[in-house]
N, C-alpha and C. Protein backbone atom coordinates (compact mmCIF):
# COMPACT_ATOMS: atom_id res chain seq x y z
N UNK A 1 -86.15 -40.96 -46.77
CA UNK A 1 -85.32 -40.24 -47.73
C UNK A 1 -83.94 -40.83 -47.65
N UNK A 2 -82.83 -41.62 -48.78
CA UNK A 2 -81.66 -41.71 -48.57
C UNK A 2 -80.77 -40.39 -48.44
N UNK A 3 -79.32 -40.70 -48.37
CA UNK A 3 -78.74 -40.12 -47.93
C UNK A 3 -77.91 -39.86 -49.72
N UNK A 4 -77.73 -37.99 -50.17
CA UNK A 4 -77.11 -37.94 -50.75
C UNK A 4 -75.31 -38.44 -50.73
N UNK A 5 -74.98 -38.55 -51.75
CA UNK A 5 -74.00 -38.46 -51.82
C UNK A 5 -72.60 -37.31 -52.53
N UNK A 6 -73.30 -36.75 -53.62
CA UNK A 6 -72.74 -35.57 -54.28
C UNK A 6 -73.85 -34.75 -54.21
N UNK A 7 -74.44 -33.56 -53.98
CA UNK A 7 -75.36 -32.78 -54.20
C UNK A 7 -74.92 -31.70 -54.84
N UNK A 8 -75.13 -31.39 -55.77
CA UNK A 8 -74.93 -29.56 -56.33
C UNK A 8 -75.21 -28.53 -55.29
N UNK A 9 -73.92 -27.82 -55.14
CA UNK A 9 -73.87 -26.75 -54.26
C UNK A 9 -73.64 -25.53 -54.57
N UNK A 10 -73.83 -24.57 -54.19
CA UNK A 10 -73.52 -22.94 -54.74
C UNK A 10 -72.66 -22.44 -55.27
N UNK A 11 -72.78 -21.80 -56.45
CA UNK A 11 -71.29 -21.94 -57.10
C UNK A 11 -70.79 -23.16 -58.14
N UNK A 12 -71.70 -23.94 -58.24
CA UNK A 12 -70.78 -25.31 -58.66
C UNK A 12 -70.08 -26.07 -57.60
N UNK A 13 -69.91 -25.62 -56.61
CA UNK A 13 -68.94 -26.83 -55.75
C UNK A 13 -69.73 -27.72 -55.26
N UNK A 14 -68.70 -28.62 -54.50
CA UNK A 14 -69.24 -29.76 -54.03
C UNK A 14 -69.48 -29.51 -52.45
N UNK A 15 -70.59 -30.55 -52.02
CA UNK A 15 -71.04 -30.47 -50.54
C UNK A 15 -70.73 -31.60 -49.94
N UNK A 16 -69.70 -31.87 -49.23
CA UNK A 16 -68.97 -33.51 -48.43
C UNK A 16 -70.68 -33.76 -47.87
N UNK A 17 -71.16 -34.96 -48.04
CA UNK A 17 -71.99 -35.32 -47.24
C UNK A 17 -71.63 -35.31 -45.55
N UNK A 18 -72.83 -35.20 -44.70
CA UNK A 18 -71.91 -35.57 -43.58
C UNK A 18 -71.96 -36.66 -42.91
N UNK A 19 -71.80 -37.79 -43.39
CA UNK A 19 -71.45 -38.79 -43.70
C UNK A 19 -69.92 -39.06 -43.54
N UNK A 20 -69.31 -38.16 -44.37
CA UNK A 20 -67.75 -38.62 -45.18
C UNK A 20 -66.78 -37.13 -43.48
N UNK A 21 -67.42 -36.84 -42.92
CA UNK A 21 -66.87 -35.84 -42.43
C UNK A 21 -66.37 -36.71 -40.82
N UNK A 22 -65.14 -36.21 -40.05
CA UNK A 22 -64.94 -37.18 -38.99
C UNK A 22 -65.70 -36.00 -37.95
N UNK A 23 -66.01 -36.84 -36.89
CA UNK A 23 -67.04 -36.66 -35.66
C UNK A 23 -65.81 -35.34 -35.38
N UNK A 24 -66.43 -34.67 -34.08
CA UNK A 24 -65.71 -33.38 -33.58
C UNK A 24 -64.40 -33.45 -33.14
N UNK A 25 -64.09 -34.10 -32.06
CA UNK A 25 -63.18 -34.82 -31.00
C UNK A 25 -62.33 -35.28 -32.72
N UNK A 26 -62.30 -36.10 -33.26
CA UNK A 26 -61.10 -36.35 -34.21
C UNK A 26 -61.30 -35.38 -34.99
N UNK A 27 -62.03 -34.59 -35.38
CA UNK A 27 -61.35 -33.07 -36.11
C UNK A 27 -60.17 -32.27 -35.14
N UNK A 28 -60.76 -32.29 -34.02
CA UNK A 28 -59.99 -31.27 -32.73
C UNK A 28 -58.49 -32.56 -32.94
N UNK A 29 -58.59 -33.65 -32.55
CA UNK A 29 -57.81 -34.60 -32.33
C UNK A 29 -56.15 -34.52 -33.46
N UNK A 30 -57.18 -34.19 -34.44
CA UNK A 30 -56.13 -33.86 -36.13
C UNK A 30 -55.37 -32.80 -36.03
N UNK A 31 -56.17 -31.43 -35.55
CA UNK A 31 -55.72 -30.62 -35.58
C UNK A 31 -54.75 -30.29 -34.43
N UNK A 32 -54.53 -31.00 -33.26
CA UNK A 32 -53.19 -30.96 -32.15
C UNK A 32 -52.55 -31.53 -32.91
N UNK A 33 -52.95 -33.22 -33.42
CA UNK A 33 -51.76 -33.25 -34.19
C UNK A 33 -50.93 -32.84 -35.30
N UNK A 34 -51.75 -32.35 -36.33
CA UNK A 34 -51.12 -31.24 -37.29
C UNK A 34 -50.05 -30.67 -37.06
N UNK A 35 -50.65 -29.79 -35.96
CA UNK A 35 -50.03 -28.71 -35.48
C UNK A 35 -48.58 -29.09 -34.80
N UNK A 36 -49.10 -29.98 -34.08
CA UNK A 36 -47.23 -30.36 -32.90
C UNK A 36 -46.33 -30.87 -34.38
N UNK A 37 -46.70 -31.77 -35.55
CA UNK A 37 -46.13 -31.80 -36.63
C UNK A 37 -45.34 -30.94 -37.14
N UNK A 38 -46.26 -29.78 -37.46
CA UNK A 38 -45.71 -28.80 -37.75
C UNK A 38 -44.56 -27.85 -37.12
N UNK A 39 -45.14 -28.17 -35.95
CA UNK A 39 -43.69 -27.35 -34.69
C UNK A 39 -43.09 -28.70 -34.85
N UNK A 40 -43.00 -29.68 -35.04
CA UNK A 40 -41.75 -30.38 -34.77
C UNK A 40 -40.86 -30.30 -36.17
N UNK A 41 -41.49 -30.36 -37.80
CA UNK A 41 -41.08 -29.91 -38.56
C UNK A 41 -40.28 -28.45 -38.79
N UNK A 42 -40.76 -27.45 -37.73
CA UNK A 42 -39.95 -25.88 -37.56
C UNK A 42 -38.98 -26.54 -36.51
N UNK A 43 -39.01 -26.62 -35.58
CA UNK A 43 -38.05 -26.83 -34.77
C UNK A 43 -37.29 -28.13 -34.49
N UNK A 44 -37.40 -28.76 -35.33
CA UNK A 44 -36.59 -30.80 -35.20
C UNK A 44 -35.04 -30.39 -35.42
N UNK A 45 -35.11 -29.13 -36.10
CA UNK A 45 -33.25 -29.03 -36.03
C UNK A 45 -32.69 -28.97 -34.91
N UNK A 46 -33.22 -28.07 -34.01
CA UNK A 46 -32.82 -27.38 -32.88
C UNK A 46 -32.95 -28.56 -32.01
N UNK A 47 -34.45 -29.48 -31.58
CA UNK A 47 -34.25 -29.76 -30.59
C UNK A 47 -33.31 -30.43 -30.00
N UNK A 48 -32.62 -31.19 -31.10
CA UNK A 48 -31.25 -32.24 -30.61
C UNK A 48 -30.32 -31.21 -29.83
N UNK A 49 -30.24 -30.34 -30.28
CA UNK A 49 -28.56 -29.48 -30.23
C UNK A 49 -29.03 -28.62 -28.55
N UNK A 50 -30.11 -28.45 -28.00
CA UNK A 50 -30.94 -27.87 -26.66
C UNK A 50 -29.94 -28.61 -25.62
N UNK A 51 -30.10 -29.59 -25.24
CA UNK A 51 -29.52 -30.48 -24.18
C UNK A 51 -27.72 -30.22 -24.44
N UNK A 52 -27.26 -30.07 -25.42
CA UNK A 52 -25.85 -30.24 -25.38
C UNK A 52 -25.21 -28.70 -25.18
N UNK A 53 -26.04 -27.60 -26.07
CA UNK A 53 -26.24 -26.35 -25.60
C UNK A 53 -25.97 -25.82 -23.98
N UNK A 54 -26.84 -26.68 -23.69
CA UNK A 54 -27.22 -26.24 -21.86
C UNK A 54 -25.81 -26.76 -21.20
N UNK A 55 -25.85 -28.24 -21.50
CA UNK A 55 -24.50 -28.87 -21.13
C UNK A 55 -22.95 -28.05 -21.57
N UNK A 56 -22.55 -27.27 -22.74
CA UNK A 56 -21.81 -26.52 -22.82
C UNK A 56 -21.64 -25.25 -21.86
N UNK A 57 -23.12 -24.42 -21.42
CA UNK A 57 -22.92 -23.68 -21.18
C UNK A 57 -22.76 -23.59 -19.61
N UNK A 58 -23.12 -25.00 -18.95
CA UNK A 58 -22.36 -25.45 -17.54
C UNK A 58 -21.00 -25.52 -17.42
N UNK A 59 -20.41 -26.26 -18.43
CA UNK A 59 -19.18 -26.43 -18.23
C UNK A 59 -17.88 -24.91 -18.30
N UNK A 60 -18.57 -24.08 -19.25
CA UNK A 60 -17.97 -22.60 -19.36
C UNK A 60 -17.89 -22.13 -17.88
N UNK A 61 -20.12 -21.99 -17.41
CA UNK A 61 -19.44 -21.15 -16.12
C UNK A 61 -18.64 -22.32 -14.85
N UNK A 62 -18.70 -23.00 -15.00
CA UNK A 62 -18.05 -24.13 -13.91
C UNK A 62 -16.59 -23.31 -14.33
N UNK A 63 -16.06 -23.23 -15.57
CA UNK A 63 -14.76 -23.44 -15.75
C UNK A 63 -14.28 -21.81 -15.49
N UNK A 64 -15.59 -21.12 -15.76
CA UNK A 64 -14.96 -19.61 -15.16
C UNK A 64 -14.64 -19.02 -14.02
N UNK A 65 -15.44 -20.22 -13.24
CA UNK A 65 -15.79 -20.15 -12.06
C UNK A 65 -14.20 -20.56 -11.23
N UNK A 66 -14.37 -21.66 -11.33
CA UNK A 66 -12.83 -22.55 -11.56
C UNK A 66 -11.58 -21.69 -11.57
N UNK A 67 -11.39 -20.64 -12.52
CA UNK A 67 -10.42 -20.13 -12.74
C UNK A 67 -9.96 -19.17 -11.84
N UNK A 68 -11.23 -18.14 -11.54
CA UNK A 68 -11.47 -17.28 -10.36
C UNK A 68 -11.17 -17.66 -9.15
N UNK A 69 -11.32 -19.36 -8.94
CA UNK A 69 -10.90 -19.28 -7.48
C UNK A 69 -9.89 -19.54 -7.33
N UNK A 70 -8.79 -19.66 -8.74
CA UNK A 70 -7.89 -20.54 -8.46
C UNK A 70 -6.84 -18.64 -8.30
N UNK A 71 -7.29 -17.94 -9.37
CA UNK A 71 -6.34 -16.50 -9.22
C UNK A 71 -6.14 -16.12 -8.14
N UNK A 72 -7.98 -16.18 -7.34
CA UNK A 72 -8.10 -15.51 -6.26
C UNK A 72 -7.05 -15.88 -4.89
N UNK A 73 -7.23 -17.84 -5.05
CA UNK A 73 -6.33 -18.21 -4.55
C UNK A 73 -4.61 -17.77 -4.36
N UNK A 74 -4.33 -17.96 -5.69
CA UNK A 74 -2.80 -17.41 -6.27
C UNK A 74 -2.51 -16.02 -5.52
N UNK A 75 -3.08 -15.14 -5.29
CA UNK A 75 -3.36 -13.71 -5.08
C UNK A 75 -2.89 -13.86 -3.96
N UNK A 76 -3.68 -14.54 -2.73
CA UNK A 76 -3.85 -14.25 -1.77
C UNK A 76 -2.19 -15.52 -1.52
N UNK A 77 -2.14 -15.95 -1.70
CA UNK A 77 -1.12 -16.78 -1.16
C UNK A 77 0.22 -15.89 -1.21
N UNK A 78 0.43 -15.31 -3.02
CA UNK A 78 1.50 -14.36 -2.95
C UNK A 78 1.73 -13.58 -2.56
N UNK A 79 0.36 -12.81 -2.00
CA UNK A 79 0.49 -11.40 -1.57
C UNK A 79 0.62 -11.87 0.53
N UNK A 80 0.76 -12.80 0.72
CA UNK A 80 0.88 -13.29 2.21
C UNK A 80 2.19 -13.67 2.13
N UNK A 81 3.01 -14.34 0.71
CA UNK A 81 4.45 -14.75 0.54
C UNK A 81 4.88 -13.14 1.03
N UNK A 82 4.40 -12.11 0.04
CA UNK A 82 4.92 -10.80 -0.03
C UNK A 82 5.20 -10.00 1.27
N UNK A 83 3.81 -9.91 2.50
CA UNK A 83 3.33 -9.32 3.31
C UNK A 83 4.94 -9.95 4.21
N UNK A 84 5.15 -11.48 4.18
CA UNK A 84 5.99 -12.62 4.88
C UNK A 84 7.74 -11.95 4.55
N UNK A 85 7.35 -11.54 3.69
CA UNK A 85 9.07 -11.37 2.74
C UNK A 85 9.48 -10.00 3.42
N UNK A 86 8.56 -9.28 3.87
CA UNK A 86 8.49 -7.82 3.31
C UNK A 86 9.22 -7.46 4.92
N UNK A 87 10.85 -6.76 4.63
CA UNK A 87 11.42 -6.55 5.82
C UNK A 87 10.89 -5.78 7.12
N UNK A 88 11.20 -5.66 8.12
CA UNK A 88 10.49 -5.04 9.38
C UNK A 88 10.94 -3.59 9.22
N UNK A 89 10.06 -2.76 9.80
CA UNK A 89 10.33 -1.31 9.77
C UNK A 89 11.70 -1.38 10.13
N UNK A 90 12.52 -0.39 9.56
CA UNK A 90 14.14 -0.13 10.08
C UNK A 90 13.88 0.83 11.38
N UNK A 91 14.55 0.58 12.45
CA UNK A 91 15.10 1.47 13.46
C UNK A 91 16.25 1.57 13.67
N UNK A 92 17.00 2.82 14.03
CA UNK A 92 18.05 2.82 14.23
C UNK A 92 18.10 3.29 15.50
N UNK A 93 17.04 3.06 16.65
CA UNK A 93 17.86 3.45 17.63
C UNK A 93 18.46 2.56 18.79
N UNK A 94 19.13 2.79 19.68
CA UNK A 94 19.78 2.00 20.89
C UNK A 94 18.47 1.42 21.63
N UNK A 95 17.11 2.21 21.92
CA UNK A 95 16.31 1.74 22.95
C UNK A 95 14.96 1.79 21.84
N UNK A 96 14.37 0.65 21.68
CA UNK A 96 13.48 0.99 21.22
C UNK A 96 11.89 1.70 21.77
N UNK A 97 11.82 2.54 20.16
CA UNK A 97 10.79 3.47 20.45
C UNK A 97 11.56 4.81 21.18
N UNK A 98 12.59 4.79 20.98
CA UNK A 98 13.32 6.56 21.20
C UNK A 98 13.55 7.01 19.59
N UNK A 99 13.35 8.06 19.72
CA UNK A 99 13.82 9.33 18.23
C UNK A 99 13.88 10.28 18.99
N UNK A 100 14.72 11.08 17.97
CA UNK A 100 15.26 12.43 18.27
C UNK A 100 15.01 13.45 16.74
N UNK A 101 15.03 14.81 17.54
CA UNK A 101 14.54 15.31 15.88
C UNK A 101 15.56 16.63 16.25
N UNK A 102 16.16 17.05 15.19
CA UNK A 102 16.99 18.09 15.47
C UNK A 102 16.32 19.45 15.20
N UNK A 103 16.03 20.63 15.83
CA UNK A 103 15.27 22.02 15.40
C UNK A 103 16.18 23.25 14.98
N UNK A 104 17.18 23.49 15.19
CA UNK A 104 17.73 24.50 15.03
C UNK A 104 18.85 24.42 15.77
N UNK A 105 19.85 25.84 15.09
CA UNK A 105 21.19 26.07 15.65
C UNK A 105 20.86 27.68 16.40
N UNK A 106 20.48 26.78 17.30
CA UNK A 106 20.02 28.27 18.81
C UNK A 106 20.75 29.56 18.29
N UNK A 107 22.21 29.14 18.09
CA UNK A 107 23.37 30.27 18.34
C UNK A 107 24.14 29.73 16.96
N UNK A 108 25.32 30.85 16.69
CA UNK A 108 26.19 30.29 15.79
C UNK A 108 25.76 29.80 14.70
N UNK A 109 25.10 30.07 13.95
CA UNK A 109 24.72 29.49 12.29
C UNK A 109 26.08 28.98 11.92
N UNK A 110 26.08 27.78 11.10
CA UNK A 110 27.04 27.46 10.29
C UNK A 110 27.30 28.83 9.26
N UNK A 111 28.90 28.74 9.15
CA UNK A 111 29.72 29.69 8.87
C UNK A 111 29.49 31.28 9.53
N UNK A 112 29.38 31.43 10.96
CA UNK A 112 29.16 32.44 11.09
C UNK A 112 31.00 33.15 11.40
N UNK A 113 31.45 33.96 11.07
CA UNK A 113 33.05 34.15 11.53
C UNK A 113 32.96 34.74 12.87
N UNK A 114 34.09 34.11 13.78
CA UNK A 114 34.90 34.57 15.03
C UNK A 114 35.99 34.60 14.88
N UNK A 115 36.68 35.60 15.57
CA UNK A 115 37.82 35.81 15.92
C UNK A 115 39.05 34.95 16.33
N UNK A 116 40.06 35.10 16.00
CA UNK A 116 41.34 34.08 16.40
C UNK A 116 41.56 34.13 18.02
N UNK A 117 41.20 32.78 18.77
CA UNK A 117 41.70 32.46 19.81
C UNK A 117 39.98 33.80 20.67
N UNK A 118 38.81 33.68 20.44
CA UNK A 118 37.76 34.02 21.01
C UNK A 118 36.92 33.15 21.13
N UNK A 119 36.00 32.92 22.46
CA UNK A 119 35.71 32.17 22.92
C UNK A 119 34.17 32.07 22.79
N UNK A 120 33.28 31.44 22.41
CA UNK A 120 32.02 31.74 22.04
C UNK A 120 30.84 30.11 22.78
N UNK A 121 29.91 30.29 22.79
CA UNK A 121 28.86 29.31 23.03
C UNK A 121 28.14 28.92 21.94
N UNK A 122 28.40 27.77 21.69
CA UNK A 122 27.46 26.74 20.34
C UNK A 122 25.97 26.43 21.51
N UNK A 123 24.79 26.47 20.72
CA UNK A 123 23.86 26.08 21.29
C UNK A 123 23.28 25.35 20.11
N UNK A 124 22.43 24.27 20.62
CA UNK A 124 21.78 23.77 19.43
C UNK A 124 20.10 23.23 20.59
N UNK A 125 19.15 23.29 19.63
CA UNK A 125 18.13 22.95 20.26
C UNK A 125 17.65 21.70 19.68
N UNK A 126 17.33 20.10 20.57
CA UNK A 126 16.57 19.55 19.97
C UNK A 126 15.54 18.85 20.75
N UNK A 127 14.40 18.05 19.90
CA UNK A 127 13.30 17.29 20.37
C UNK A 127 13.29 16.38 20.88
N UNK A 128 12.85 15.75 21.78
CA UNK A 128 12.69 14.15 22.06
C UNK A 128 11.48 13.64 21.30
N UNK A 129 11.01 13.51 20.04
CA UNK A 129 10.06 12.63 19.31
C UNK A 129 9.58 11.17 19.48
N UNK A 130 10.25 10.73 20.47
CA UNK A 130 10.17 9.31 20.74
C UNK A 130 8.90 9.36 21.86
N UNK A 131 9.01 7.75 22.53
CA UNK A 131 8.09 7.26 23.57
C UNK A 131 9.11 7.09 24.65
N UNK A 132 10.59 7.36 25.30
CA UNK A 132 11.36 7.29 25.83
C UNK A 132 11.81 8.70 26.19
N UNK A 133 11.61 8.32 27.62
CA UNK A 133 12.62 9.58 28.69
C UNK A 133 13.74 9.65 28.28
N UNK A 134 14.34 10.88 27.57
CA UNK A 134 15.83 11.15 27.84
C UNK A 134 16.49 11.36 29.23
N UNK A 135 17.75 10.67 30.03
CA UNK A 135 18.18 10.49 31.41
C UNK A 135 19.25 10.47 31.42
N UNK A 136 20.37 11.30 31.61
CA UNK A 136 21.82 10.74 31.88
C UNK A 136 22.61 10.65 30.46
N UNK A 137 22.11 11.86 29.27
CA UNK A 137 22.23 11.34 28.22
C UNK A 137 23.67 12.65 28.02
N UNK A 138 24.18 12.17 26.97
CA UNK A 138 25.29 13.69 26.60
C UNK A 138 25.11 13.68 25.03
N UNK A 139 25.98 14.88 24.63
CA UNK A 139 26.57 15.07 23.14
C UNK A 139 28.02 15.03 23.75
N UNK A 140 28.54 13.75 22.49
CA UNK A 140 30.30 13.58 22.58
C UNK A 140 30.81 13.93 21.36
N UNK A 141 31.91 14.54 21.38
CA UNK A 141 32.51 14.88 20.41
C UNK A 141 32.89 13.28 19.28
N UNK A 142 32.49 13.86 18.37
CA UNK A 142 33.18 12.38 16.64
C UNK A 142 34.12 12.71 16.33
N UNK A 143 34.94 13.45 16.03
CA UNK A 143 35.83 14.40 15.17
C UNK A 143 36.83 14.85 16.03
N UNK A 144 38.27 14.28 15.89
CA UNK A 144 39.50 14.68 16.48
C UNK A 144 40.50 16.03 15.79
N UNK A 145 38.76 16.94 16.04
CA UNK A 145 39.48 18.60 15.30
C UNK A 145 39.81 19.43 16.82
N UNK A 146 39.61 18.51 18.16
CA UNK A 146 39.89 19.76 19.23
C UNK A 146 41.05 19.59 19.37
N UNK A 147 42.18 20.40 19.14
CA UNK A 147 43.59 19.74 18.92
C UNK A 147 44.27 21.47 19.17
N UNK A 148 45.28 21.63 18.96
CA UNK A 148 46.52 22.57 19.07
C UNK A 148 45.78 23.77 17.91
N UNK A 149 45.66 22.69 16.53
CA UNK A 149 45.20 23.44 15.73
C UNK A 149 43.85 23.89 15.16
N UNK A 150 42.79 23.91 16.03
CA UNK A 150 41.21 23.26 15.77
C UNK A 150 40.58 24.08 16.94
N UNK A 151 39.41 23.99 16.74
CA UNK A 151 38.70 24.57 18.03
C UNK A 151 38.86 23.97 19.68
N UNK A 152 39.09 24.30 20.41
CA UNK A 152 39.37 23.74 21.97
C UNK A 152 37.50 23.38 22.08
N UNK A 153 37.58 22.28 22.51
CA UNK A 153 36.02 22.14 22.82
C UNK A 153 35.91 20.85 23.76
N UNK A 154 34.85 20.34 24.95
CA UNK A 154 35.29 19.56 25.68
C UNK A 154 34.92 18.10 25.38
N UNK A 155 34.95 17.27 25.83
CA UNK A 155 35.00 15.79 24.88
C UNK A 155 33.58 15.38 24.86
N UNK A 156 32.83 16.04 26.16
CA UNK A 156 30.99 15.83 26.21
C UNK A 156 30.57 16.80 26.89
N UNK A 157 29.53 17.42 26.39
CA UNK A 157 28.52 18.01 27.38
C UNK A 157 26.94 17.44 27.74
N UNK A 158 26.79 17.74 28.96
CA UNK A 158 25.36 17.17 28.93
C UNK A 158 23.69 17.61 28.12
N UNK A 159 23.03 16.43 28.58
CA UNK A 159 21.62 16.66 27.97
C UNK A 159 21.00 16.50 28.98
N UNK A 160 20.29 17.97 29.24
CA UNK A 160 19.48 17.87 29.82
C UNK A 160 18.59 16.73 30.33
N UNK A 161 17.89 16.25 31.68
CA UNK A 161 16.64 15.04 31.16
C UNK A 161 15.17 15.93 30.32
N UNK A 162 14.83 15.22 29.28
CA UNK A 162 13.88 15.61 28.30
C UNK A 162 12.98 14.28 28.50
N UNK A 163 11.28 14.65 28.84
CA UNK A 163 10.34 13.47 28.77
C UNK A 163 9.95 14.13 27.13
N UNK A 164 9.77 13.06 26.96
CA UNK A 164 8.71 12.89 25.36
C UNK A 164 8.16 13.84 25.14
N UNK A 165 8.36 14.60 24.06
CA UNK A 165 7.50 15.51 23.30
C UNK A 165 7.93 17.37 23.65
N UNK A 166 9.11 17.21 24.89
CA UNK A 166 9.66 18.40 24.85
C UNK A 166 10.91 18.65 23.91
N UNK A 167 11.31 19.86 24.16
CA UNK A 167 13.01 20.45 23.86
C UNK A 167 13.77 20.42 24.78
N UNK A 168 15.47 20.49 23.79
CA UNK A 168 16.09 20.92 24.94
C UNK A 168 17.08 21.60 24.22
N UNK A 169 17.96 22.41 24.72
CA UNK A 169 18.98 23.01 24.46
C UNK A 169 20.39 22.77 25.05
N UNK A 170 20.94 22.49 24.11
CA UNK A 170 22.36 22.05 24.40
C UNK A 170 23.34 22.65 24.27
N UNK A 171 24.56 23.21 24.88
CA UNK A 171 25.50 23.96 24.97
C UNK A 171 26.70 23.52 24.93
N UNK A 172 27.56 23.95 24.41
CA UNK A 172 29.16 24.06 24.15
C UNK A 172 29.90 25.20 24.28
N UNK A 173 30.83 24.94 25.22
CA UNK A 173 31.57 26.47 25.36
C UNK A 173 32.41 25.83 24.22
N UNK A 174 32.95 27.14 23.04
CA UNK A 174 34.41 27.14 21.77
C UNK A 174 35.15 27.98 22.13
N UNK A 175 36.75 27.83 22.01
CA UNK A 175 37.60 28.77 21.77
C UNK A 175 38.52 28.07 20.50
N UNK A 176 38.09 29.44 19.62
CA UNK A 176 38.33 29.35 18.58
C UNK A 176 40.28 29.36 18.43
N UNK A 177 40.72 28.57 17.16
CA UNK A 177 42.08 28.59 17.77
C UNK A 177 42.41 29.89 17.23
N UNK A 178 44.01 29.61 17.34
CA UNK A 178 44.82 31.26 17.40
C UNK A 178 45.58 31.18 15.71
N UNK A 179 44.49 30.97 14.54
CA UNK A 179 44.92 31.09 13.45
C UNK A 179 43.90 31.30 12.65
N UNK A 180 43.61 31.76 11.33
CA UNK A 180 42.15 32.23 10.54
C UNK A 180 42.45 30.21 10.45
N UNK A 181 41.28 30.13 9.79
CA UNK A 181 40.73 29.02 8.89
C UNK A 181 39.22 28.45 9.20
N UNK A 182 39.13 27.10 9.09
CA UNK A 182 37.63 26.79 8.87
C UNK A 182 37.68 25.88 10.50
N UNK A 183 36.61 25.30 11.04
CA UNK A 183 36.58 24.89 12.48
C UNK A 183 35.27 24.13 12.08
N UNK A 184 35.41 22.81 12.34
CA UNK A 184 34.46 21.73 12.03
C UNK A 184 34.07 21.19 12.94
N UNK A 185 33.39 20.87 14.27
CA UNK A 185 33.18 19.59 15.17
C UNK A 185 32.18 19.09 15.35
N UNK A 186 32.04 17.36 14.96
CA UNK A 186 30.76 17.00 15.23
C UNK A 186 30.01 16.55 16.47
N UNK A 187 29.17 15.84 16.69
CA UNK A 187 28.52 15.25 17.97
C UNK A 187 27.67 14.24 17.70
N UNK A 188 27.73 12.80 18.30
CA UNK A 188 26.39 12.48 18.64
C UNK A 188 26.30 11.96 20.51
N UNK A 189 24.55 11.79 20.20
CA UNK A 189 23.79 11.80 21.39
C UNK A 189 24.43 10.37 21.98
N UNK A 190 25.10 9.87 23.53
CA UNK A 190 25.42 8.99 24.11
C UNK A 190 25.13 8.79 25.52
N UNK A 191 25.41 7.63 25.80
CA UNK A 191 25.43 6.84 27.56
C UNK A 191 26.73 7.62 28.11
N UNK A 192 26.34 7.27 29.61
CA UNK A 192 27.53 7.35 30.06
C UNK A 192 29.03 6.56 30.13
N UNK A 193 28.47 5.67 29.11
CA UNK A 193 29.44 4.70 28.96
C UNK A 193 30.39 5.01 27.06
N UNK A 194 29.48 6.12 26.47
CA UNK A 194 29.95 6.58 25.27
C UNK A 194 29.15 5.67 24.39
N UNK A 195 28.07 5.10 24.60
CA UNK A 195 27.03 4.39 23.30
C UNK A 195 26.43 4.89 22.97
N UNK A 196 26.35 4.77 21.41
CA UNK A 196 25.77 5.73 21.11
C UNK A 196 24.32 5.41 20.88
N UNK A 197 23.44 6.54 21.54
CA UNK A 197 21.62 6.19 21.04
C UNK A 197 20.98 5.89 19.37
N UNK A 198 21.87 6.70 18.24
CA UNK A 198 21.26 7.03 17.40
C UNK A 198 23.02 6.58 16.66
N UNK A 199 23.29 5.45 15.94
CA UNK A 199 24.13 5.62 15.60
C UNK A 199 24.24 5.80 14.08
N UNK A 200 23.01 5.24 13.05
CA UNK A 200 22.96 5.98 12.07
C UNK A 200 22.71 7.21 11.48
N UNK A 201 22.30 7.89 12.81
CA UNK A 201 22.11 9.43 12.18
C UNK A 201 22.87 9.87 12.08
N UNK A 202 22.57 11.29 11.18
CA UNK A 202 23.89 11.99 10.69
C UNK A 202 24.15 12.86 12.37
N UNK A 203 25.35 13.28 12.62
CA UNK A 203 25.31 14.17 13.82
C UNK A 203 25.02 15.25 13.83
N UNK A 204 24.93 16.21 15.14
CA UNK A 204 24.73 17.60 15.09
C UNK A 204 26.66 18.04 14.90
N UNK A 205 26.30 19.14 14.77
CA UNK A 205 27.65 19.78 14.14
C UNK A 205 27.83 21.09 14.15
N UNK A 206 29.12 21.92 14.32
CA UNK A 206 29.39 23.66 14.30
C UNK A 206 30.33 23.73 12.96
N UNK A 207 29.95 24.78 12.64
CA UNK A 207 30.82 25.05 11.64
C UNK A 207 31.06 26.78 11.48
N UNK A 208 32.61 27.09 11.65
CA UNK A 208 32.66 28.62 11.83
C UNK A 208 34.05 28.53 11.02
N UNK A 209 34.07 29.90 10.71
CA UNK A 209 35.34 30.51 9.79
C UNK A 209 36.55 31.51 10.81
N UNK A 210 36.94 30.79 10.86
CA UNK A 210 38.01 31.82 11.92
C UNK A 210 38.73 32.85 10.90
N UNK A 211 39.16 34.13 11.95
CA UNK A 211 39.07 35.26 11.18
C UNK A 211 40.19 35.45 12.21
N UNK A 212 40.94 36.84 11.50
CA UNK A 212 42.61 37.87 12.21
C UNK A 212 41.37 38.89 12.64
């Protein structure tokens, strides 16, 4: 029997002999290639621009990266300029690691009135707040009000010795002078040589109203 070549098929159509048809393997063969055609026809725009893409998006984080260490850097350098700059705690005292804290006026409140030419006791109480033994210490008079016309008062009295973290109470005998008016005298804490421990603090102080 030869081999047709057109045969009438169902419908009217035509039947490819199989003959005219390619073996399996180059049907399969056509159809990978078709296909990658086709993805390379959808995607041939893109693939160029992939590689330079990637390459952009190294150089961003490199450069973000970059920037961060350079602030972080900056940061730390200024804030060590700063830490470097930044003055030492202030002390004001003679020995370091002594303070003093003042608590009260034992006796005598400021402006309390006495009598002309009566004789009274100033007391004042204070702390040793420091890390230093108070030893050999006084209150000296600041103020050249003990005079003819001013309270009579003596040029130092002592301080008790005070270890760290107690009180003490300090005393002044006054005789008030022999006229009404106001009576001011200050004090600070000193050596026996008149240095003073605390010389920026403000001083302790009496203050009374003399009265007829």
């Amino acid at each position: 029997m030869s081999d047709a070549v057109d045969a009438p098929g169902v419908g009217g159509t035509n039947v490819t002999a199989p003959s005219d048809r390619a073996p399996e393997g180059q049907r399969a063969l056509r159809g990978v290639e078709d296909s990658q055609g086709a993805e390379d026809k959808a995607t041939g725009a893109r693939r160029p621009r992939s590689p330079w893409l990637a390459a952009v998006a190294v150089m961003v984080v490199v450069s973000v990266a970059a920037v961060g260490v350079i602030i972080r850097e900056r940061s730390s350098r200024d804030g060590s300029a700063a830490a470097a700059a930044s003055p030492t705690p202030f002390s004001d005292a003679l020995i370091a690691g002594d303070s003093t804290k003042f608590i009260i006026d034992a006796t005598i409140p400021d402006g309390t009135q006495v009598r002309v030419n009566s004789t009274f006791v100033k007391v004042w109480t204070l702390a040793n707040v420091g890390k230093v033994d108070w030893h050999n210490r006084f209150l000296a008079r600041t103020n050249p009000t003990a005079d003819a016309d001013g309270c009579k008062v003596p040029d130092r009295v002592p301080i008790g010795d005070t270890p760290p973290g107690d009180k003490v109470n300090i005393s002044v005998q006054v005789t008030a002078p022999n006229h009404p008016g106001k009576c001011l005298v200050s004090w600070k804490m000193v050596d026996e040589h008149g240095q003073e421990f605390f010389p920026s603090r403000r001083p302790v102080y009496f203050m009374v109203n003399v009265v007829a």
